[in-house]
N, C-alpha and C. Protein backbone atom coordinates (compact mmCIF):
# COMPACT_ATOMS: atom_id res chain seq x y z
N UNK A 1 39.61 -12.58 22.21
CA UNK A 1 38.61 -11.63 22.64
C UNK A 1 39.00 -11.01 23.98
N UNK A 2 39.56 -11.73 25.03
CA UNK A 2 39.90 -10.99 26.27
C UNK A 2 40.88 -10.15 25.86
N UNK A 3 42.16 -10.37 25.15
CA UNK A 3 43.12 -9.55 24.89
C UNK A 3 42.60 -8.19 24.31
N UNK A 4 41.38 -8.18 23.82
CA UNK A 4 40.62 -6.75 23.15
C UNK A 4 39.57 -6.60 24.16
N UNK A 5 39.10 -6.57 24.79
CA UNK A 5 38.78 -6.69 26.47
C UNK A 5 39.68 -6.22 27.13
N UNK A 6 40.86 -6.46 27.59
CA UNK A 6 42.02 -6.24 28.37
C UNK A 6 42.07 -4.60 27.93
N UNK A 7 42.45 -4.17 26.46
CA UNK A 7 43.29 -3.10 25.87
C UNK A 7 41.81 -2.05 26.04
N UNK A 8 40.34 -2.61 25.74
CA UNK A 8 39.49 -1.56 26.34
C UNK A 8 39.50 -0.63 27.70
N UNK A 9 39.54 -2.11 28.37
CA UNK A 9 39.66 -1.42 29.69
C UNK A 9 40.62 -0.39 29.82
N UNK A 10 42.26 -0.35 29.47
CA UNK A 10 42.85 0.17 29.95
C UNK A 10 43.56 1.63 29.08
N UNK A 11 42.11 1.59 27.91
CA UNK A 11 41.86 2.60 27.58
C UNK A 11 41.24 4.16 28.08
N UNK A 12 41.35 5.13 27.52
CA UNK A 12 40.66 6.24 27.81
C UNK A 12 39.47 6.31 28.17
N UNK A 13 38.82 6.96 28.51
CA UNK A 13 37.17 6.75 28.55
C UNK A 13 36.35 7.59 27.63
N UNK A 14 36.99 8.34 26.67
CA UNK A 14 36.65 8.72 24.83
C UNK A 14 37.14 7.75 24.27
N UNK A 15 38.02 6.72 24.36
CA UNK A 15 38.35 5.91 23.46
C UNK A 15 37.33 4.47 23.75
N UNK A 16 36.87 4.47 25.33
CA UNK A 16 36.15 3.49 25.23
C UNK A 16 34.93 3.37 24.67
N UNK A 17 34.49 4.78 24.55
CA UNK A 17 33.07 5.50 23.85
C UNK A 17 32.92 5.33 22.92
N UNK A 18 34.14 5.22 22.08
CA UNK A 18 34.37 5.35 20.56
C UNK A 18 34.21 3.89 20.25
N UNK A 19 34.96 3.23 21.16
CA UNK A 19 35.08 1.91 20.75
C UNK A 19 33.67 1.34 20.88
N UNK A 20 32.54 1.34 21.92
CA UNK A 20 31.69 0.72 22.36
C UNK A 20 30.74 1.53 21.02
N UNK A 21 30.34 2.31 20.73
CA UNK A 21 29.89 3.28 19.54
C UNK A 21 30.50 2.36 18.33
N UNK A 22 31.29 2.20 18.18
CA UNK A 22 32.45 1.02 17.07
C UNK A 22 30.92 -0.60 16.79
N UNK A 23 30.94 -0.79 17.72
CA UNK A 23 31.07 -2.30 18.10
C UNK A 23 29.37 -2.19 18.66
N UNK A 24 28.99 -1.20 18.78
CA UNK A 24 27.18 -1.63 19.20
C UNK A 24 26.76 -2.08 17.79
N UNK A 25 26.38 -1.92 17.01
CA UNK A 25 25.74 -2.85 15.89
C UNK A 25 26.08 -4.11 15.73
N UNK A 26 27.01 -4.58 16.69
CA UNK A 26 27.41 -6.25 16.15
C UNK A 26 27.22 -6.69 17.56
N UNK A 27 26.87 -5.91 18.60
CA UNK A 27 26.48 -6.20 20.09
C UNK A 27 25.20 -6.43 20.49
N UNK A 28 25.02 -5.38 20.15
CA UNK A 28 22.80 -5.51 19.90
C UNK A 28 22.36 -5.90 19.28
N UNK A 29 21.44 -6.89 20.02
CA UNK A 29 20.32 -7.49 18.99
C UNK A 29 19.18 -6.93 19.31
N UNK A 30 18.42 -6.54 18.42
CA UNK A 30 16.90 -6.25 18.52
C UNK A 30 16.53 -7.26 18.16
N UNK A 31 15.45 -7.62 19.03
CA UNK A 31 14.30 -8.53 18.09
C UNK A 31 13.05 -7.60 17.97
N UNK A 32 12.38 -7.78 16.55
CA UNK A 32 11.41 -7.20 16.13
C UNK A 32 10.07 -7.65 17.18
N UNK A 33 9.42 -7.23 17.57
CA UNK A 33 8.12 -7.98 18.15
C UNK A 33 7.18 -8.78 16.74
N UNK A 34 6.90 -9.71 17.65
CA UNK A 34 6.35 -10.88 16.09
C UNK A 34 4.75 -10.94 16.56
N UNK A 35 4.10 -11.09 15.49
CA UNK A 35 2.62 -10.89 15.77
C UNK A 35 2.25 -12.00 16.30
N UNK A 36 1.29 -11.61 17.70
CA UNK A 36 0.88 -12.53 18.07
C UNK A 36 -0.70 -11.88 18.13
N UNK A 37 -1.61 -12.00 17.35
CA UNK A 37 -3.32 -11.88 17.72
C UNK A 37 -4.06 -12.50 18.36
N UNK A 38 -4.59 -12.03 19.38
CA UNK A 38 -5.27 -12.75 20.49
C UNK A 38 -6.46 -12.27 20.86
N UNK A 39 -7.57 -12.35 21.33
CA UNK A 39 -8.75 -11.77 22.11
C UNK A 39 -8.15 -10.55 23.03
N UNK A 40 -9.55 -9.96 24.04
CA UNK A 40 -8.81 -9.37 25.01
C UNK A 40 -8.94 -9.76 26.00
N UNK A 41 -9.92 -11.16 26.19
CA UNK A 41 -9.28 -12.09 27.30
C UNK A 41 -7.89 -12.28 27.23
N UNK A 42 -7.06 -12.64 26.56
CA UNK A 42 -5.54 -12.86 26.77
C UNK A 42 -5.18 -11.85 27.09
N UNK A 43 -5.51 -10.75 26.52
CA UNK A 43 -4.75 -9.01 27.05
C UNK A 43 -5.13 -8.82 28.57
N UNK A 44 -5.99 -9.11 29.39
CA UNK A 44 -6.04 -9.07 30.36
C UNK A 44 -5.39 -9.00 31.26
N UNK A 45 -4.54 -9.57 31.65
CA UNK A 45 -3.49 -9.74 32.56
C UNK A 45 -2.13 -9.18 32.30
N UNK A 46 -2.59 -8.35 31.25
CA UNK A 46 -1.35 -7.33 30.95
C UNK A 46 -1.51 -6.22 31.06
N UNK A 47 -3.16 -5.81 31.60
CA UNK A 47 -3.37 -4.28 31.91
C UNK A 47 -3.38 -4.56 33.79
N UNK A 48 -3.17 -3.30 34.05
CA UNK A 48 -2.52 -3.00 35.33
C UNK A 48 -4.15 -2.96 35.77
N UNK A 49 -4.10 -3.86 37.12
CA UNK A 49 -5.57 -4.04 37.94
C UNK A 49 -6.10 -5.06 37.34
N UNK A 50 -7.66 -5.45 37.44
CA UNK A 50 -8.07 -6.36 36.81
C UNK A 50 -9.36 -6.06 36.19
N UNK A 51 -9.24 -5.34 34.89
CA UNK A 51 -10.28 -4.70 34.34
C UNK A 51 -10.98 -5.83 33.34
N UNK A 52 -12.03 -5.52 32.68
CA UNK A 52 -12.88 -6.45 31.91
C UNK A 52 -13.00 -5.80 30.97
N UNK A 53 -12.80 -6.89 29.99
CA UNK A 53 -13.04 -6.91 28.49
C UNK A 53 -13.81 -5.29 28.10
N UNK A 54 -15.17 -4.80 28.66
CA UNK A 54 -15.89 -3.59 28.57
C UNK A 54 -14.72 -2.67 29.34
N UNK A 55 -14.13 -2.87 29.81
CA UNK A 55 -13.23 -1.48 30.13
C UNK A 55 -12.12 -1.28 29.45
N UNK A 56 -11.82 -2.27 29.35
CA UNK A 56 -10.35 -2.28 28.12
C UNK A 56 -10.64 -1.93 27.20
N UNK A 57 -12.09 -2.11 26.34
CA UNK A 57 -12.58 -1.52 24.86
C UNK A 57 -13.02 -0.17 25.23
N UNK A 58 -13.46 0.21 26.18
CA UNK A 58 -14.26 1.88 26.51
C UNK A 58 -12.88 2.91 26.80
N UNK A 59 -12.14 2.30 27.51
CA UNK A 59 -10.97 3.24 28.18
C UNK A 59 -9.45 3.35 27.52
N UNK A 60 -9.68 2.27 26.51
CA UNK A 60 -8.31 2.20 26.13
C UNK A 60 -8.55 2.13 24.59
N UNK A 61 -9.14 0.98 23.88
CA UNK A 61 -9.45 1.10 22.15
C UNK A 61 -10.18 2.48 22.03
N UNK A 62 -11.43 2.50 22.43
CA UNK A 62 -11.96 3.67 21.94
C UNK A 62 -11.60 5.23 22.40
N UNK A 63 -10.99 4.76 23.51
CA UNK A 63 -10.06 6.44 24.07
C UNK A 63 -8.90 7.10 23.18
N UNK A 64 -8.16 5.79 22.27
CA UNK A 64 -7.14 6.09 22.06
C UNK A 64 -7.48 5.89 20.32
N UNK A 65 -7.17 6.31 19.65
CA UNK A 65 -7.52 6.10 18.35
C UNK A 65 -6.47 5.44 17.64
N UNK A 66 -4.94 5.70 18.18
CA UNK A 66 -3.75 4.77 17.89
C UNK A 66 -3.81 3.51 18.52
N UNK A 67 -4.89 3.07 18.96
CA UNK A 67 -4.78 1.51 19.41
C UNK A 67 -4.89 0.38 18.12
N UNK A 68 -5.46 1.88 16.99
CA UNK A 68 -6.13 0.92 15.66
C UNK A 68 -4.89 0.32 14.90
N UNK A 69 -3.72 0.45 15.19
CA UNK A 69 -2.71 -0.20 14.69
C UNK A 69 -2.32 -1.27 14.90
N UNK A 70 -2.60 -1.52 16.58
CA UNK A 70 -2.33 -3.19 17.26
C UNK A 70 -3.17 -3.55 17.18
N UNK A 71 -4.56 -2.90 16.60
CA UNK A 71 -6.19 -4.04 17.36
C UNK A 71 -6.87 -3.49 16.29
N UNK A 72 -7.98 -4.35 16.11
CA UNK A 72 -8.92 -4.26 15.17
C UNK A 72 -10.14 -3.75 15.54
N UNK A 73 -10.86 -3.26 14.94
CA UNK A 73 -12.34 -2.65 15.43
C UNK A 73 -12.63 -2.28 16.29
N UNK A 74 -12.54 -1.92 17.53
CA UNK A 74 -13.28 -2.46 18.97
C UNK A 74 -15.00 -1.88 18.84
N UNK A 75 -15.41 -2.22 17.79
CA UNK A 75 -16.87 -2.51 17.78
C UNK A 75 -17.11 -3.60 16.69
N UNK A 76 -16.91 -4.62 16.20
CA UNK A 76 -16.84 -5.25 15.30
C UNK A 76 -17.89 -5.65 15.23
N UNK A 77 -18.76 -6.06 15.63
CA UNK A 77 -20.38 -6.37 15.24
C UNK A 77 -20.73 -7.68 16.29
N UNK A 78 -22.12 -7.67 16.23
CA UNK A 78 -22.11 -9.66 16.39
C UNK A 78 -21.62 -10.64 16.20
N UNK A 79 -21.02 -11.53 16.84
CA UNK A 79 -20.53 -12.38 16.80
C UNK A 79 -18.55 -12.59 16.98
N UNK A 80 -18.25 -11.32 16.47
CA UNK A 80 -16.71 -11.03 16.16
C UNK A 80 -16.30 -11.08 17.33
N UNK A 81 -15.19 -11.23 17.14
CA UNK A 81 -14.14 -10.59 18.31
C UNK A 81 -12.96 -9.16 18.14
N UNK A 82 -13.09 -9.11 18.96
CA UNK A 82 -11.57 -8.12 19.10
C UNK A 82 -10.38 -8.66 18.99
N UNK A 83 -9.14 -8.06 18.38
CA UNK A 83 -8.33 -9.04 18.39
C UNK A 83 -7.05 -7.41 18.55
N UNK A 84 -6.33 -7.99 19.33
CA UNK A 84 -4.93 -7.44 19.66
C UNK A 84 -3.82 -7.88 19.21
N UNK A 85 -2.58 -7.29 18.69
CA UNK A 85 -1.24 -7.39 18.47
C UNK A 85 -0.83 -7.77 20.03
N UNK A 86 -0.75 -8.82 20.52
CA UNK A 86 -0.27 -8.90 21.95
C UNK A 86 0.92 -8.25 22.46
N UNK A 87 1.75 -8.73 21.51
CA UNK A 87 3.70 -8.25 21.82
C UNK A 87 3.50 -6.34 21.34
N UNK A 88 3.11 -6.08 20.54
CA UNK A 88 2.81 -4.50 20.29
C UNK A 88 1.66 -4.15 21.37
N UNK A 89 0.88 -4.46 21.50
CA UNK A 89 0.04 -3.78 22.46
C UNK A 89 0.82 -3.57 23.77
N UNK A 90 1.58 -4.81 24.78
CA UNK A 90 2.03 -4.78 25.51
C UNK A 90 3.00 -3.54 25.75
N UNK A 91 3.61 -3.65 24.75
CA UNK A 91 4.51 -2.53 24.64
C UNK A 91 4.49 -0.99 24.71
N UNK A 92 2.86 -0.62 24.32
CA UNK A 92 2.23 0.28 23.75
C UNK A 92 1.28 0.95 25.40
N UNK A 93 1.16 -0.70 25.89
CA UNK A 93 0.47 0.00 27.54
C UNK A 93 1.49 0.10 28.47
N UNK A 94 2.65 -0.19 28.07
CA UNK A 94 4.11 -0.26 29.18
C UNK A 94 4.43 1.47 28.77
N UNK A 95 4.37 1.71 27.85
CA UNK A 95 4.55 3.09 27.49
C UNK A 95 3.13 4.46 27.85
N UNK A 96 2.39 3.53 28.27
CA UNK A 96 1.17 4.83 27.84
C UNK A 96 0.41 4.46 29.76
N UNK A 97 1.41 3.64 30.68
CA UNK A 97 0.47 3.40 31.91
C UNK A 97 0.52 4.65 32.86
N UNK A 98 1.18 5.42 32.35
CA UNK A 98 1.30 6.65 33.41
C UNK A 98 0.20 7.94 32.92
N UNK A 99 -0.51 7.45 31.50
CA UNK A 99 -1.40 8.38 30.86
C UNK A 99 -2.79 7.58 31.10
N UNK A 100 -2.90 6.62 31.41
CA UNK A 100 -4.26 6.02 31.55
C UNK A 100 -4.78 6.03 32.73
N UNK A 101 -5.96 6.78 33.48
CA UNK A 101 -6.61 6.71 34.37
C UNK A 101 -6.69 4.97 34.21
N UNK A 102 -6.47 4.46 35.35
CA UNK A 102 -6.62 2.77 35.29
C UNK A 102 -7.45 2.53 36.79
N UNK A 103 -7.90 3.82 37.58
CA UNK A 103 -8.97 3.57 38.70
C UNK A 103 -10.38 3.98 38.05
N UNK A 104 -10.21 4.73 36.81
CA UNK A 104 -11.48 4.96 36.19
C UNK A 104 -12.96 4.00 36.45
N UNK A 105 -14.22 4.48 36.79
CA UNK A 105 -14.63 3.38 37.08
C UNK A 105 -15.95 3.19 35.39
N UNK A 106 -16.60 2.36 35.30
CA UNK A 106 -17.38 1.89 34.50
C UNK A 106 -18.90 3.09 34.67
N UNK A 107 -18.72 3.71 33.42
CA UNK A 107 -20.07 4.28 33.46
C UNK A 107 -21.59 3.71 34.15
């Protein structure tokens, strides 16, 4: 492996392109995000500030209508809970924190 290491390096820098383009599918691993369903007490500490359960369902489930893919209901009735894709949600507010008023305050 160093000897093909060695001959990269002291390759072109289109040939190293080509090569690294070659060789990313056997380099990268993705891991899929794996479901984890949780309350939105657990989501808590993954939204930026320290908002409550009523702000996370007013400002973020019901603001966003694509939340209905990671989360279930956010009105589910008596007794229910809310439940979140944790590893997808996370992902989903790492992407969307520069679109969310997050000083918004509580009606």
């Amino acid at each position: 492996m160093s000897a093909l290491l060695e001959l990269v390096k002291e390759a072109p820098p289109d040939d190293r392109q080509a090569v690294a383009e070659y060789l990313k599918p056997y380099l990268v691993t993705k891991e899929l995000p794996t479901e984890k369903w949780v309350n939105l007490e657990e989501l808590r500490p993954y939204i930026p500030g320290k908002k409550s359960k009523a702000w996370i369902q007013l400002y973020v489930l019901d603001a966003y209508p694509e939340t209905r893919k990671w989360s279930t209901n956010p009105h589910p009735g008596k007794g229910r809970a809310i439940k979140v894709n944790l590893p997808v949600a996370r992902k989903w507010i790492e992407e969307h924190i520069d679109v969310i008023d997050w000083n918004k305050p509580m009606p």
